[in-house]
N, C-alpha and C. Protein backbone atom coordinates (compact mmCIF):
# COMPACT_ATOMS: atom_id res chain seq x y z
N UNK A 1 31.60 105.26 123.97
CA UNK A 1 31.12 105.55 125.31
C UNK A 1 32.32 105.72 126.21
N UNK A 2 32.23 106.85 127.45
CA UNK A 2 33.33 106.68 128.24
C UNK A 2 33.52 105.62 129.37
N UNK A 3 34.49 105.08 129.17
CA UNK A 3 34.92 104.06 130.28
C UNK A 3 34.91 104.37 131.30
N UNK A 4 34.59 103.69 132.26
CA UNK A 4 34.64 103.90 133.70
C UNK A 4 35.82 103.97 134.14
N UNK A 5 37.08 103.59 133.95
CA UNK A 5 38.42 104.21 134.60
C UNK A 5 39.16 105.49 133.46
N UNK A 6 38.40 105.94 132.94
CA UNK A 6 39.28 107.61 131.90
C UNK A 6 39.47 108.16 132.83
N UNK A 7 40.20 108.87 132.81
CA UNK A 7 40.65 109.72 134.13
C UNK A 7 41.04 111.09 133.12
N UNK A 8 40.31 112.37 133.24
CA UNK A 8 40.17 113.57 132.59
C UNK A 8 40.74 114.74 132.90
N UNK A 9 41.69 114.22 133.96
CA UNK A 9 42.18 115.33 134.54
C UNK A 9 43.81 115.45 134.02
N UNK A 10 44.05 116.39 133.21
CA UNK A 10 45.31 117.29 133.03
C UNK A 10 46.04 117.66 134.12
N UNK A 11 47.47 118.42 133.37
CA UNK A 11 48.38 119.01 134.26
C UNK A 11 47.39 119.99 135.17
N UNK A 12 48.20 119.73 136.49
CA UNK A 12 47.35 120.72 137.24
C UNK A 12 48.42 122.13 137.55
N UNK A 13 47.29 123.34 137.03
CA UNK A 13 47.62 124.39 137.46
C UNK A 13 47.56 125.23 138.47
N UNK A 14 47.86 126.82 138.96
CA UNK A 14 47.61 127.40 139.71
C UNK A 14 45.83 127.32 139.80
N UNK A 15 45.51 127.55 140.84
CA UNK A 15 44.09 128.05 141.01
C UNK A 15 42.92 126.80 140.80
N UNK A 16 43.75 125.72 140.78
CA UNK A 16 42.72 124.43 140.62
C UNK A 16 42.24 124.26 139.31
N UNK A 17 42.85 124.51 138.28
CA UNK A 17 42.56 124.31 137.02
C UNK A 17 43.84 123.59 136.37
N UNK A 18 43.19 122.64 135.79
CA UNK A 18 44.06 121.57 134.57
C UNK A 18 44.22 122.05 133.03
N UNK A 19 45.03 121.65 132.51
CA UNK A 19 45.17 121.70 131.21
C UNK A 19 44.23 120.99 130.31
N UNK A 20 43.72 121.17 129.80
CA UNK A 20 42.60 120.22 128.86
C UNK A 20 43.32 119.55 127.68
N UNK A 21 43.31 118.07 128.78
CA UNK A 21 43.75 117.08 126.96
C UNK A 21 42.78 116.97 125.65
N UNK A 22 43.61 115.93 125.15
CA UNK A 22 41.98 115.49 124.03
C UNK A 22 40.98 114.55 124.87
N UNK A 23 41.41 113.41 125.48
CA UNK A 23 40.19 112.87 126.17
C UNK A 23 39.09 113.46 126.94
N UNK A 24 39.83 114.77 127.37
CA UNK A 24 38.50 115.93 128.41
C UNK A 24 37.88 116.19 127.33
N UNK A 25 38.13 116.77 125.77
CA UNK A 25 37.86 117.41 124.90
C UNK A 25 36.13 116.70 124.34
N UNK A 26 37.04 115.06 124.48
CA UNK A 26 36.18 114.27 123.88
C UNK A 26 34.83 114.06 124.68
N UNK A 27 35.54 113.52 125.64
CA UNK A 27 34.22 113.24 126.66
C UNK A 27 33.23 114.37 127.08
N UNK A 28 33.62 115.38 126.86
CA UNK A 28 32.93 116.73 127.06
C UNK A 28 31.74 117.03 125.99
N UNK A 29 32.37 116.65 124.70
CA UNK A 29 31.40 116.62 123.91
C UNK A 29 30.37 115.36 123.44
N UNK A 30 30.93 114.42 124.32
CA UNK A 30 29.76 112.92 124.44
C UNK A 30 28.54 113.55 125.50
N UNK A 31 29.09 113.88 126.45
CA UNK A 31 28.27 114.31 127.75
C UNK A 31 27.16 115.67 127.40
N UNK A 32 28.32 116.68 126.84
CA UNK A 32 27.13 117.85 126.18
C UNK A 32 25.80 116.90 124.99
N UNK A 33 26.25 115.78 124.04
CA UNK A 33 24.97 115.65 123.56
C UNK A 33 24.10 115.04 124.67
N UNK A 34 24.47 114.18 125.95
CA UNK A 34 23.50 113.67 126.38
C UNK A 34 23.04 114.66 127.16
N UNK A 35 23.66 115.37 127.73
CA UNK A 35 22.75 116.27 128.69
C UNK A 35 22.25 117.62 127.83
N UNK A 36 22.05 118.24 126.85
CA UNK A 36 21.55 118.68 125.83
C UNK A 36 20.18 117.52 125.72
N UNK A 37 20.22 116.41 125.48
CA UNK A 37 18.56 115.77 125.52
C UNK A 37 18.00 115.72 127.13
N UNK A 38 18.83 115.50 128.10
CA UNK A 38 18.06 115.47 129.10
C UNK A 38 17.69 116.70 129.79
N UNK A 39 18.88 118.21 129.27
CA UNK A 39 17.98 119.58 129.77
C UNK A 39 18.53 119.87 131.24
N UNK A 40 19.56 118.69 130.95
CA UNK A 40 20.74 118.96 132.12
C UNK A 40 21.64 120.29 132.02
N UNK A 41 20.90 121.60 132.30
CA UNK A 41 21.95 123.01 132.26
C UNK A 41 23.09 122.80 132.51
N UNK A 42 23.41 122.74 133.79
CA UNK A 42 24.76 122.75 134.59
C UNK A 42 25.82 121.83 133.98
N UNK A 43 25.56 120.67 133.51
CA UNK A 43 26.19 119.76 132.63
C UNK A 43 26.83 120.73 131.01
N UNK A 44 25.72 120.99 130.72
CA UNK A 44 25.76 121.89 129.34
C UNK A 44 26.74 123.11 129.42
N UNK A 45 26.70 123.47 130.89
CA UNK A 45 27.37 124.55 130.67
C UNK A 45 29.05 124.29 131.29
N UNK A 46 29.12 123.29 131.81
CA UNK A 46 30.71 122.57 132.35
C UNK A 46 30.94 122.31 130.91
N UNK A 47 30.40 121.46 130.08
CA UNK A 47 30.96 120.83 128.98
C UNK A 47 31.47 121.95 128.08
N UNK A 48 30.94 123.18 128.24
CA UNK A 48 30.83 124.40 127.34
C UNK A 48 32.50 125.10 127.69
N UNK A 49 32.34 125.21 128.94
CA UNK A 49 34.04 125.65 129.27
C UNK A 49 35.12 124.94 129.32
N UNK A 50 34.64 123.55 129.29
CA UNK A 50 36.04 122.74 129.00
C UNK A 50 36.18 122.24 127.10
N UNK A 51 35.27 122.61 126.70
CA UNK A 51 35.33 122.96 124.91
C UNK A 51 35.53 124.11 124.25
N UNK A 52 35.56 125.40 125.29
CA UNK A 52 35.98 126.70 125.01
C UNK A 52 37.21 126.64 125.82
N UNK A 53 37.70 125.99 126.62
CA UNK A 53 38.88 125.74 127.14
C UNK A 53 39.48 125.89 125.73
N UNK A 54 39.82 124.14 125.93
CA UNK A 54 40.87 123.53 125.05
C UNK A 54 40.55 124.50 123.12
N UNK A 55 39.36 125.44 123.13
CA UNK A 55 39.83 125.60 121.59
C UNK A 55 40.38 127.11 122.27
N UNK A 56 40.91 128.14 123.21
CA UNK A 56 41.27 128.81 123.63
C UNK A 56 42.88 128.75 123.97
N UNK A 57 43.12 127.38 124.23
CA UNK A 57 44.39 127.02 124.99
C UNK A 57 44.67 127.27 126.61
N UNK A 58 43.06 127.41 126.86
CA UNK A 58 43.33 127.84 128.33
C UNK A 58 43.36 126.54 129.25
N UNK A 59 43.08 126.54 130.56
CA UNK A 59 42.84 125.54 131.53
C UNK A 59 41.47 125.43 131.93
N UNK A 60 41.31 124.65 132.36
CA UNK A 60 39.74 123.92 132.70
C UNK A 60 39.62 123.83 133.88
N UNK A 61 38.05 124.11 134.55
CA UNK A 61 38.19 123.90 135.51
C UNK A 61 38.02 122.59 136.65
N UNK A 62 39.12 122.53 137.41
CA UNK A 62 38.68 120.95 138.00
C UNK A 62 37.32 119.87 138.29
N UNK A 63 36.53 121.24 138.49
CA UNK A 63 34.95 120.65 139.27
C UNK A 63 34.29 120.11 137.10
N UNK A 64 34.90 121.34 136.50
CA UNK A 64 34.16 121.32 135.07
C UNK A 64 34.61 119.74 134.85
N UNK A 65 35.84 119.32 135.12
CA UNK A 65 36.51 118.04 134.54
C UNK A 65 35.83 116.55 135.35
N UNK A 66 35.64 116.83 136.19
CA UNK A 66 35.27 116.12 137.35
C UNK A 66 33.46 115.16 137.28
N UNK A 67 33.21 117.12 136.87
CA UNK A 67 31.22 116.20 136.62
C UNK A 67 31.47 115.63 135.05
N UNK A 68 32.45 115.66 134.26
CA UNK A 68 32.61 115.14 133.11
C UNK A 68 32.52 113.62 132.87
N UNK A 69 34.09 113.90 133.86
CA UNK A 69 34.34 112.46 134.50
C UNK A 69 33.31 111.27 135.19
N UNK A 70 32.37 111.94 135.48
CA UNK A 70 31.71 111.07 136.47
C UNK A 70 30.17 111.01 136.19
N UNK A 71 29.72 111.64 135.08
CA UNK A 71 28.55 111.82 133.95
C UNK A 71 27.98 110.08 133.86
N UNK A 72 28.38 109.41 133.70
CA UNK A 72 28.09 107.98 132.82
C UNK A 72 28.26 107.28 134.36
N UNK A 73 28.35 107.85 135.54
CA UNK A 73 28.86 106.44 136.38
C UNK A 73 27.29 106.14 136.86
């Protein structure tokens, strides 16, 4: 489960986008199964670009990292 102090946010880039570590990687795909049962879209689809991020090598976007982050509080 994610802890309440992970902090998911990467190097920050131009344009308000971070680098995607492994902990964004991870927690992204804890959060896509739960919101996948609850039918939470918007969830589904943040988790989707910060897991097509990091297998791309691109950057993520802050708000994507953010509702990640803050999923379980």
């Amino acid at each position: 489960m994610i802890g309440m102090g992970l902090h998911l946010h990467g190097a920050r880039r131009p344009g308000g986008r971070a680098a995607v570590d492994r902990a964004a990687v991870d927690a992204a795909w804890h959060v896509l199964e739960a919101a996948n049962e609850l039918a939470d879209e918007p969830t589904v689809a943040a988790c989707r670009r910060i897991i097509d991020a990091s297998l791309n090598g691109a950057s993520a976007d802050e708000a994507d990292l953010q509702r990640v982050a803050d999923y379980f509080r």
